[in-house]
Protein backbone atom coordinates (compact mmCIF):
# COMPACT_ATOMS: atom_id res chain seq x y z
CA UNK A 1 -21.21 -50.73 -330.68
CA UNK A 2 -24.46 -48.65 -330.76
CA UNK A 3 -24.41 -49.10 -326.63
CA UNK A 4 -21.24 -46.78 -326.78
CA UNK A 5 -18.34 -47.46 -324.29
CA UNK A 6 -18.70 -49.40 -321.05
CA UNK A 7 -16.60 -49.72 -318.09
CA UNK A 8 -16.14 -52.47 -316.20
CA UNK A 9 -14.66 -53.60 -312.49
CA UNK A 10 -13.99 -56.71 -312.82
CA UNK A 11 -13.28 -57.61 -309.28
CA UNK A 12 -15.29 -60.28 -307.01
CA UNK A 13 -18.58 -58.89 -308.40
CA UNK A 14 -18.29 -57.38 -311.94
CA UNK A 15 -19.95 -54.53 -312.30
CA UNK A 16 -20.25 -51.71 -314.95
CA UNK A 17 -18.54 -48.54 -313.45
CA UNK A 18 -19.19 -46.07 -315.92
CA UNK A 19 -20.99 -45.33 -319.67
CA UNK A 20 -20.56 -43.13 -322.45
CA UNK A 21 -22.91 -42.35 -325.35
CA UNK A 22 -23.00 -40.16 -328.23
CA UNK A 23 -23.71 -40.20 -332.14
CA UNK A 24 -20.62 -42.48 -332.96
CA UNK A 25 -20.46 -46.63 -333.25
CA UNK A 26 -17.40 -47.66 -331.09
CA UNK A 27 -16.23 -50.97 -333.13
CA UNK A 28 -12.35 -51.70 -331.84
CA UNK A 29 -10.97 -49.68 -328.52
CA UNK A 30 -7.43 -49.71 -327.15
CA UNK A 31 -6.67 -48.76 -323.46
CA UNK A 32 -3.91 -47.79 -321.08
CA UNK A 33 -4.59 -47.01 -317.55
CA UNK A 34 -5.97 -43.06 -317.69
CA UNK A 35 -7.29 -43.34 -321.46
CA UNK A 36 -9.13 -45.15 -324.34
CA UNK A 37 -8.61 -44.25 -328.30
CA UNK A 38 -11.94 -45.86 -329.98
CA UNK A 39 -12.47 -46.34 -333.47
CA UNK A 40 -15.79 -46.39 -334.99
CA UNK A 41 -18.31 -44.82 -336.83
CA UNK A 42 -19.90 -41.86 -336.92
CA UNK A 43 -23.57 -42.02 -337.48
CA UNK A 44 -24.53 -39.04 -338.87
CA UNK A 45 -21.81 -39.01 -341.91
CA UNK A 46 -21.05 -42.82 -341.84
CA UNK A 47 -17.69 -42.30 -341.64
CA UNK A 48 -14.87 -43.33 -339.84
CA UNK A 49 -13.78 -41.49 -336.69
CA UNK A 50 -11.32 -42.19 -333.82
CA UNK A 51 -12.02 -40.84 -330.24
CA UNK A 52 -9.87 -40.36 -327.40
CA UNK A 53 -11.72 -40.64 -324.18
CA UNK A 54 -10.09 -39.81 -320.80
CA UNK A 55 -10.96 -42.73 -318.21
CA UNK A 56 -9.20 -41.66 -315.39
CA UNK A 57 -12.42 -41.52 -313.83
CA UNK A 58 -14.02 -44.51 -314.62
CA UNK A 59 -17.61 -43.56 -313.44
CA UNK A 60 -17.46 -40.67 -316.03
CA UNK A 61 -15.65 -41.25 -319.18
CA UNK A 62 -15.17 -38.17 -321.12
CA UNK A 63 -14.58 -37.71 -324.81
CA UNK A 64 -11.40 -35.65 -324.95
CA UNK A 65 -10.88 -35.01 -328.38
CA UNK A 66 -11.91 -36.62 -332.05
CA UNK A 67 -10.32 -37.25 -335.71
CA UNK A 68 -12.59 -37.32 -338.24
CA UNK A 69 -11.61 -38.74 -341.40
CA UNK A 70 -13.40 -39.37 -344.89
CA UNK A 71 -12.84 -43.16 -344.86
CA UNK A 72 -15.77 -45.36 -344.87
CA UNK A 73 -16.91 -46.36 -341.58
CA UNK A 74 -15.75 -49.95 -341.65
CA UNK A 75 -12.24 -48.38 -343.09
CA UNK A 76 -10.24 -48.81 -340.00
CA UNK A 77 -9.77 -52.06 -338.40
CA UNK A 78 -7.85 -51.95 -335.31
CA UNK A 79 -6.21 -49.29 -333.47
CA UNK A 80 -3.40 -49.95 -330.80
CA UNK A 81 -2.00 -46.99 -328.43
CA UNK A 82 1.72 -46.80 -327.14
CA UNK A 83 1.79 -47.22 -323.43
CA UNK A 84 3.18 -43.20 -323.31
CA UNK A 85 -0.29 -42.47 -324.39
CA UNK A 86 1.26 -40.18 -326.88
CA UNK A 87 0.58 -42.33 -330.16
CA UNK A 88 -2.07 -44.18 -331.60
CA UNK A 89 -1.63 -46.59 -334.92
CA UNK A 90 -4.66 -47.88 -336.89
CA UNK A 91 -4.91 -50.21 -339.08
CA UNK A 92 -6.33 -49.38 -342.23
CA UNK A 93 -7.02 -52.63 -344.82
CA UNK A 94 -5.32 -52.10 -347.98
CA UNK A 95 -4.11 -48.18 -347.09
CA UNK A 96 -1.37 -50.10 -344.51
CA UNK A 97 -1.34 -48.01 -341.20
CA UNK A 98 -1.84 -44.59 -339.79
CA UNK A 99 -0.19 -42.72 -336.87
CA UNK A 100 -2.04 -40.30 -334.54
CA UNK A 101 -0.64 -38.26 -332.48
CA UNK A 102 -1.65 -38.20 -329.22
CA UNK A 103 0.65 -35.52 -327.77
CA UNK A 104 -2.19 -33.08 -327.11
CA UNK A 105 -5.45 -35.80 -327.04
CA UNK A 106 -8.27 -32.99 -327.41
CA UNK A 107 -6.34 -32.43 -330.71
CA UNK A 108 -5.16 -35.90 -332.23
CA UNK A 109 -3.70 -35.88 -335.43
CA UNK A 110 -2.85 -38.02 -338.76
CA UNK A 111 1.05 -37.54 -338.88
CA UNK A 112 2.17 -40.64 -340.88
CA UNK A 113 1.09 -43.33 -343.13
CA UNK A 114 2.83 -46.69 -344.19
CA UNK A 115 1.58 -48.85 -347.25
CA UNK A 116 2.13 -52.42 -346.36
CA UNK A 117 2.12 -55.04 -348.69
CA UNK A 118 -1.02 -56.90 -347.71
CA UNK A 119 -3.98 -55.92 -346.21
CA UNK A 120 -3.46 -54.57 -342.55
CA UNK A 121 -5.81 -56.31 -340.24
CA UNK A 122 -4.76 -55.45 -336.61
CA UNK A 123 -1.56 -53.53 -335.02
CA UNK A 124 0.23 -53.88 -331.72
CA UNK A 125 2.98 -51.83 -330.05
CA UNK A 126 5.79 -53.74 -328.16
CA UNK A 127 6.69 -52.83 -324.99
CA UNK A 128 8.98 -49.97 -325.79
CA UNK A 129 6.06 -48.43 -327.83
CA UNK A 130 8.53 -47.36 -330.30
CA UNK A 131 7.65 -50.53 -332.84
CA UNK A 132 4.58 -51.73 -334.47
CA UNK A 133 3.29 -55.39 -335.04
CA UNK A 134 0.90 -55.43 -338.22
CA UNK A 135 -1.23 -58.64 -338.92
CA UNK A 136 -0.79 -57.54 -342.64
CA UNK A 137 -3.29 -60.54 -344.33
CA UNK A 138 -2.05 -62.65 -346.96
CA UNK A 139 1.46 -60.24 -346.36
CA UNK A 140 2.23 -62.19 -343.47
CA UNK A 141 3.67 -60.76 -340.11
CA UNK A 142 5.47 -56.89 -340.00
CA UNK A 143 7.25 -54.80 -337.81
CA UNK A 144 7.01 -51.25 -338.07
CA UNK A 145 9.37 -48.58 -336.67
CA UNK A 146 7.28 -45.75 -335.34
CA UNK A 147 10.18 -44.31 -333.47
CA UNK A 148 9.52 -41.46 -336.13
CA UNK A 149 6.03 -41.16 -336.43
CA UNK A 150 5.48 -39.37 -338.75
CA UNK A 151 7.57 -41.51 -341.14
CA UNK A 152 7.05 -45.01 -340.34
CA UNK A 153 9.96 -47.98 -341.46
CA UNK A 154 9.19 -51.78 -342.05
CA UNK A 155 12.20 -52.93 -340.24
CA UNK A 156 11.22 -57.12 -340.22
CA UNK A 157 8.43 -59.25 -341.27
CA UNK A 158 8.05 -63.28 -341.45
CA UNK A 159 5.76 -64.89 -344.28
CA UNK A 160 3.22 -66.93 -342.87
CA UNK A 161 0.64 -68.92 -344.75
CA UNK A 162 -2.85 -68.14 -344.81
CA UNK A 163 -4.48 -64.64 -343.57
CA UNK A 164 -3.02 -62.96 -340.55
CA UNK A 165 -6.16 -61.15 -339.55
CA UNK A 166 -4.76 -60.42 -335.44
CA UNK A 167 -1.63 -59.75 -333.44
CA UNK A 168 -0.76 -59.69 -330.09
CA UNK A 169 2.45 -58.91 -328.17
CA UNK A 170 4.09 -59.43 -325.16
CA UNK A 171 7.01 -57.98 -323.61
């Protein structure tokens, strides 16, 4: 939030390791071991950016690179990274999902989009990173082929009742 990004040991004594502050609203991050894609707002336009932040250091986070977008700040919902650190997917409400490419993180990159039926709500990658999990709302559970990025595939879902508003995978 407005306290920017944190970093935390969370051994016997938790204790923050490093901080990182600038004119953007962090609301949803996603991590691997070396980096962290944050989605937000930024406060001068009020719109919606995603940041990827090398944490390799944890004492001194550093903002590698940014997407700026003209989506409202409260457009995207979740973001999710693949555990190459080479793609990012976000989800976007009603718009379904976007992929970023990571490849080159001081550059990322909008390469694909994929309408789902509902309303996307949250996104995570299986283990492989090569498919997508989408809590898609009152659209119930999908999976997403990002093996192409840049032209994502629905290959499964599973009706659920109610909202699917989160997803989490293991394995």
């Amino acid at each position: 939030g407005a306290a920017g990004l944190k970093i935390y040991d969370l051994g016997a004594a938790p204790a923050i390791r490093g901080t990182m502050k600038d004119a953007f609203t962090a609301t949803r991050v996603a991590a691997t071991d070396t980096l962290a894609v944050l989605t937000g707002a930024h406060l001068g336009t009020n719109t919606a950016r995603l940041q990827v932040v090398d944490t390799e250091n944890p004492t001194l986070p550093v903002v590698l690179g940014e997407l700026a977008t003209t989506v409202t700040a409260t457009g995207i919902l979740d973001v999710a990274v693949n555990p190459a650190e080479t793609l990012a997917v976000t989800a976007m409400g009603a718009s379904g999902i976007w992929t970023v490419d990571l490849r080159d993180p001081t550059v990322p990159v909008r390469i694909g989009t994929f309408d789902t039926a509902g309303t996307a709500f949250a996104v995570a990658f299986d283990a492989s990173g090569t498919v997508v999990y989408v809590a898609d709302g009152s659209g119930g559970l999908k999976a997403v082929s990002v093996a192409n990025a840049s032209a994502p595939a629905q290959v499964g879902s599973v009706a659920l009742a109610g909202l699917q508003r989160d997803v989490a995978v293991q394995g």
